[in-house]
N, C-alpha and C. Protein backbone atom coordinates (compact mmCIF):
# COMPACT_ATOMS: atom_id res chain seq x y z
N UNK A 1 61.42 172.98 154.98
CA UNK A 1 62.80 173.32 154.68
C UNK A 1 62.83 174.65 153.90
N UNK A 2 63.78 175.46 153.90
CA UNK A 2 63.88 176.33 153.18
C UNK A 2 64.83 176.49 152.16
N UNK A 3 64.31 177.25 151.06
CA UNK A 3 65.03 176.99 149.74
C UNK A 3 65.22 178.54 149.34
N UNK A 4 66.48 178.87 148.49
CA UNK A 4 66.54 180.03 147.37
C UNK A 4 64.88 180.32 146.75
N UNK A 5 64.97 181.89 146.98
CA UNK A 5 63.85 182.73 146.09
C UNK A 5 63.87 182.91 144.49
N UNK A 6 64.88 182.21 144.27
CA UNK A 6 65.75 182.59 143.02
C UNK A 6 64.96 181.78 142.02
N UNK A 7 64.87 181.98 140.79
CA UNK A 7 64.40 181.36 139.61
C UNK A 7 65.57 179.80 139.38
N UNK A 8 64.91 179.16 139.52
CA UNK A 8 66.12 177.46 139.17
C UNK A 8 66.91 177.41 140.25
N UNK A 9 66.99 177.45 141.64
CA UNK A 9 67.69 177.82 142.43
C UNK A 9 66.78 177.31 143.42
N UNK A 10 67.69 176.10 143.45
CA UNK A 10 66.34 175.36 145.23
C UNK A 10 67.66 174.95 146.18
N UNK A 11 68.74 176.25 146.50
CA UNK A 11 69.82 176.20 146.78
C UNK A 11 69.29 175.80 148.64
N UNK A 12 69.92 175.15 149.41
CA UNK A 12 69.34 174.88 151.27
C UNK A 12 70.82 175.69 151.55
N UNK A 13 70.72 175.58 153.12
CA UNK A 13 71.64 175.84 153.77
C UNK A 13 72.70 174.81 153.81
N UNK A 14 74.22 174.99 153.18
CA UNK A 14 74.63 174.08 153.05
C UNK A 14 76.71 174.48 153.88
N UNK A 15 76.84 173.91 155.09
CA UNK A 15 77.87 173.93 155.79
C UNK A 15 79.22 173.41 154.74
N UNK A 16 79.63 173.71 153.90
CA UNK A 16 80.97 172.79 153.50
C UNK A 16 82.08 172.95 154.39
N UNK A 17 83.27 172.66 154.19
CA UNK A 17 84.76 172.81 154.48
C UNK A 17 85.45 173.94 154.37
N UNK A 18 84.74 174.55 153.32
CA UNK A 18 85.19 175.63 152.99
C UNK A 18 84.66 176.74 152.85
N UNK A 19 84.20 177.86 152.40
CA UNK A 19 83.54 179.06 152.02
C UNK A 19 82.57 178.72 150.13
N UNK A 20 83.67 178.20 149.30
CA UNK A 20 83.31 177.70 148.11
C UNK A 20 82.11 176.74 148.03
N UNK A 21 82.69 175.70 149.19
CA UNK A 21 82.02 174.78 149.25
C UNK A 21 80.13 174.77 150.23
N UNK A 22 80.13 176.04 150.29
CA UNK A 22 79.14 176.31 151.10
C UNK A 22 78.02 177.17 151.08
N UNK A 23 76.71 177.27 151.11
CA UNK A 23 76.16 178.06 150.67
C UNK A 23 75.13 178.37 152.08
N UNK A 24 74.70 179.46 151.76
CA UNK A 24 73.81 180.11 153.03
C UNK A 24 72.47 180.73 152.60
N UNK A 25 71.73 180.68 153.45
CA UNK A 25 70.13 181.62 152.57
C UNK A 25 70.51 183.14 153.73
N UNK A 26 69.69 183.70 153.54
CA UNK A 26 69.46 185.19 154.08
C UNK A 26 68.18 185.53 153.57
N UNK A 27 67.60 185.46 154.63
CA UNK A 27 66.19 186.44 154.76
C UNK A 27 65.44 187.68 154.07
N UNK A 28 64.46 187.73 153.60
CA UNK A 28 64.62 188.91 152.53
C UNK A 28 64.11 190.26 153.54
N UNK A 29 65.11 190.95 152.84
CA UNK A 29 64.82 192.19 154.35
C UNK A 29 63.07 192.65 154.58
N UNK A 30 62.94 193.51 155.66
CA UNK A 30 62.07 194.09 155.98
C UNK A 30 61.85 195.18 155.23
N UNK A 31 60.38 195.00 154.72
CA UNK A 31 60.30 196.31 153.36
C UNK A 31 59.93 197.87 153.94
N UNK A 32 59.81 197.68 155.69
CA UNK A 32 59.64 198.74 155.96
C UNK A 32 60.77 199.46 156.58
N UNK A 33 61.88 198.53 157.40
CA UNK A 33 62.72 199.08 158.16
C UNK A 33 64.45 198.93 157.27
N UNK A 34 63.56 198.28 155.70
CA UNK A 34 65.26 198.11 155.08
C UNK A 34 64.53 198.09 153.58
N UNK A 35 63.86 199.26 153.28
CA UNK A 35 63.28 199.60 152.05
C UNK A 35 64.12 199.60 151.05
N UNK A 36 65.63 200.22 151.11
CA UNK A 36 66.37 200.29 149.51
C UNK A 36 66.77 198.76 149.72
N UNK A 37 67.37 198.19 150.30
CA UNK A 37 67.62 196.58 150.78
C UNK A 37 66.71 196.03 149.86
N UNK A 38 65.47 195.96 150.22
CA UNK A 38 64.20 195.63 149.96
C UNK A 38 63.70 195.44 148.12
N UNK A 39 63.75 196.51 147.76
CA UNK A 39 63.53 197.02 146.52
C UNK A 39 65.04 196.25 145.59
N UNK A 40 65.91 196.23 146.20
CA UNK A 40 67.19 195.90 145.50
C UNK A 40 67.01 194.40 145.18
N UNK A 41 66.63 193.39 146.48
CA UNK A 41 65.93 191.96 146.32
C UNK A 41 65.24 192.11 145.45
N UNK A 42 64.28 192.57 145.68
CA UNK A 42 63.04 192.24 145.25
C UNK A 42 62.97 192.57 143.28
N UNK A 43 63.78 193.56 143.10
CA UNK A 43 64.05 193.76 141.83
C UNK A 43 64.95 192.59 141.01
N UNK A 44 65.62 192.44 142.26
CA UNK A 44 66.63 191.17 141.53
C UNK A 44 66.05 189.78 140.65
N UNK A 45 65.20 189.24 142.00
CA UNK A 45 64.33 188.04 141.71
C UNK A 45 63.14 188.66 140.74
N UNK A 46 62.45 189.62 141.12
CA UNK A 46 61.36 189.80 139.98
C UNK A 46 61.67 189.86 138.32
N UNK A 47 62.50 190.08 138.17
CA UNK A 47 63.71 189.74 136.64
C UNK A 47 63.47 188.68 136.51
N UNK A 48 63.88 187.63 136.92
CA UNK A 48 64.03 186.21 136.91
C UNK A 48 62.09 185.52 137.11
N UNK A 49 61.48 186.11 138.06
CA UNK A 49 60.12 185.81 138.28
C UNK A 49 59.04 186.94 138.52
N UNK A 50 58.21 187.05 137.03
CA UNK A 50 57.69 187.84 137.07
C UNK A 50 56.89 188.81 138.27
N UNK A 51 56.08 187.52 138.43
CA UNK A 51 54.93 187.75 140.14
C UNK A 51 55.45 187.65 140.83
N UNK A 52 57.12 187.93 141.05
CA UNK A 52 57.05 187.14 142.69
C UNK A 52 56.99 188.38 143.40
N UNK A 53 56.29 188.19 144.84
CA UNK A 53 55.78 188.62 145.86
C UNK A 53 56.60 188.21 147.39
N UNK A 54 57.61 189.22 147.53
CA UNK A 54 58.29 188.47 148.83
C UNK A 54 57.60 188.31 150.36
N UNK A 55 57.55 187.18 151.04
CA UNK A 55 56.60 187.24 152.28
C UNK A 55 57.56 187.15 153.63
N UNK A 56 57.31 186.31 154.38
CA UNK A 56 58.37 186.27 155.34
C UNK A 56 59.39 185.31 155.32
N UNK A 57 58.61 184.09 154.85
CA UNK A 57 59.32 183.16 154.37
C UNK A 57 60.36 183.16 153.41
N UNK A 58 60.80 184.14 152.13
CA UNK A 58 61.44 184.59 151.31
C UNK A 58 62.59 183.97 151.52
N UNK A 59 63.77 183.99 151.22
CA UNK A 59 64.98 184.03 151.26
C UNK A 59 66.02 184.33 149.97
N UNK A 60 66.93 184.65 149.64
CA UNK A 60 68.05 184.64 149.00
C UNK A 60 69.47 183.73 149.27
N UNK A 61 69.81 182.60 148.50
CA UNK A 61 70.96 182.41 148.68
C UNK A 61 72.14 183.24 148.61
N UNK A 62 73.28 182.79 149.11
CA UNK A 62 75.16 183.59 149.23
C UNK A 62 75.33 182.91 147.55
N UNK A 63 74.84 182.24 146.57
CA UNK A 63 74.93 182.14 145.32
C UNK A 63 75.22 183.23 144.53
N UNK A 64 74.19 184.35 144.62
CA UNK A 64 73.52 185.26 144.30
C UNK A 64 73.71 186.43 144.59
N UNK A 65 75.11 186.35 145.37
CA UNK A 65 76.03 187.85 146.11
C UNK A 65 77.25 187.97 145.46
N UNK A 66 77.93 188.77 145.38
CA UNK A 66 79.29 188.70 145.09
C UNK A 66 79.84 188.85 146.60
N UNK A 67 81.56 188.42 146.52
CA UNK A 67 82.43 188.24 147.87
C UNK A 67 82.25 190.03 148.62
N UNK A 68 82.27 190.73 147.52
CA UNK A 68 81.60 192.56 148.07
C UNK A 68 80.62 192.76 149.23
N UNK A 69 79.93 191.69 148.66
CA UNK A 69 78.88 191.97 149.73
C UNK A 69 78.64 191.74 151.39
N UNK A 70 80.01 190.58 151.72
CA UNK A 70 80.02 190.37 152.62
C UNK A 70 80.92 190.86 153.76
N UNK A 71 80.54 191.18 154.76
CA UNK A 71 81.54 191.93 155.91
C UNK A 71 82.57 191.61 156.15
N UNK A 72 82.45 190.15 156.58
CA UNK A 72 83.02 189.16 157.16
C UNK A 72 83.96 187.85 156.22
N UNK A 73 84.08 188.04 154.66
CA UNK A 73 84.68 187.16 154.01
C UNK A 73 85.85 186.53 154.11
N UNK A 74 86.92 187.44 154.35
CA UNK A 74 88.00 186.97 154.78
C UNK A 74 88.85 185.88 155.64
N UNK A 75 87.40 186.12 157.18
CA UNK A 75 87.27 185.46 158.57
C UNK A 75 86.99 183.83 158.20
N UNK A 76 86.06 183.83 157.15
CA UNK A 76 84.94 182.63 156.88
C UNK A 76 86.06 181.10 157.15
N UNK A 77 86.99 181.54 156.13
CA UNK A 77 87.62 179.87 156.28
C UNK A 77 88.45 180.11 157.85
N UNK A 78 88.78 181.03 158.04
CA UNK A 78 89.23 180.53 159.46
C UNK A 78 87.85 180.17 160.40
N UNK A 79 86.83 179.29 159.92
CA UNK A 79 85.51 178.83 160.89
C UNK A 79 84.45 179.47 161.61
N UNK A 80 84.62 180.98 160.80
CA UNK A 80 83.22 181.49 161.18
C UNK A 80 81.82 180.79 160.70
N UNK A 81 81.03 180.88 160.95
CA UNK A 81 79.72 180.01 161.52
C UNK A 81 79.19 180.41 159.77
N UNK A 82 78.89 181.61 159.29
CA UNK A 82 78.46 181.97 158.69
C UNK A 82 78.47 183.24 158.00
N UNK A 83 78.58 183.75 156.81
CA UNK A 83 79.11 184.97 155.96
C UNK A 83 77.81 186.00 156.29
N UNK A 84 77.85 187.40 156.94
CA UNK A 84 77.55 188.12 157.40
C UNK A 84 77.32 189.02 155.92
N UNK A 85 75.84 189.20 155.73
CA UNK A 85 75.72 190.12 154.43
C UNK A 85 76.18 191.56 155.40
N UNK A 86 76.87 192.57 154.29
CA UNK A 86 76.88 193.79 154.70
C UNK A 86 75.41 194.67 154.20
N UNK A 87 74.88 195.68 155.84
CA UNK A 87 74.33 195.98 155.84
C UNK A 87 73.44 196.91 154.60
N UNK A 88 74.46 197.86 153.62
CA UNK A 88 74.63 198.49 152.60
C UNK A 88 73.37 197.92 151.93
């Protein structure tokens, strides 16, 4: 199963009713083809965990974003599948 990269945070993929009620992981980018992406994660969680080392397995929960970050927020409660991080 997969869980948040996050320090105290063993957040899953979780479908609610709503947008509030719901949480999503996202993949931790590619450090070669999404380097500032990359560095921005990876700075985030290393705060929180000293060693951590992101692999492929990695992830980030939608916990851990603000509503800014996403493309697609607005759409969400009208039953989009899932909140689309913006590329940025």
């Amino acid at each position: 199963m997969k869980y948040c990269s996050a320090a105290h945070c063993n957040s899953t993929n979780i479908k609610g009713p709503t947008r509030k009620e719901s949480t999503f992981l996202y993949k931790f980018p590619n450090k070669v083809t999404q380097s500032s992406r990359w560095l921005r994660w990876k700075a985030f969680i290393s705060n929180q965990r000293k060693d951590f080392q992101p692999t492929n397995t990695s992830y980030i929960c939608s916990r851990h974003f603000s509503e800014t970050d996403f493309e697609n927020i607005g759409e969400y409660d009208f039953k989009v599948e899932t909140l689309k991080l913006d590329p940025g």
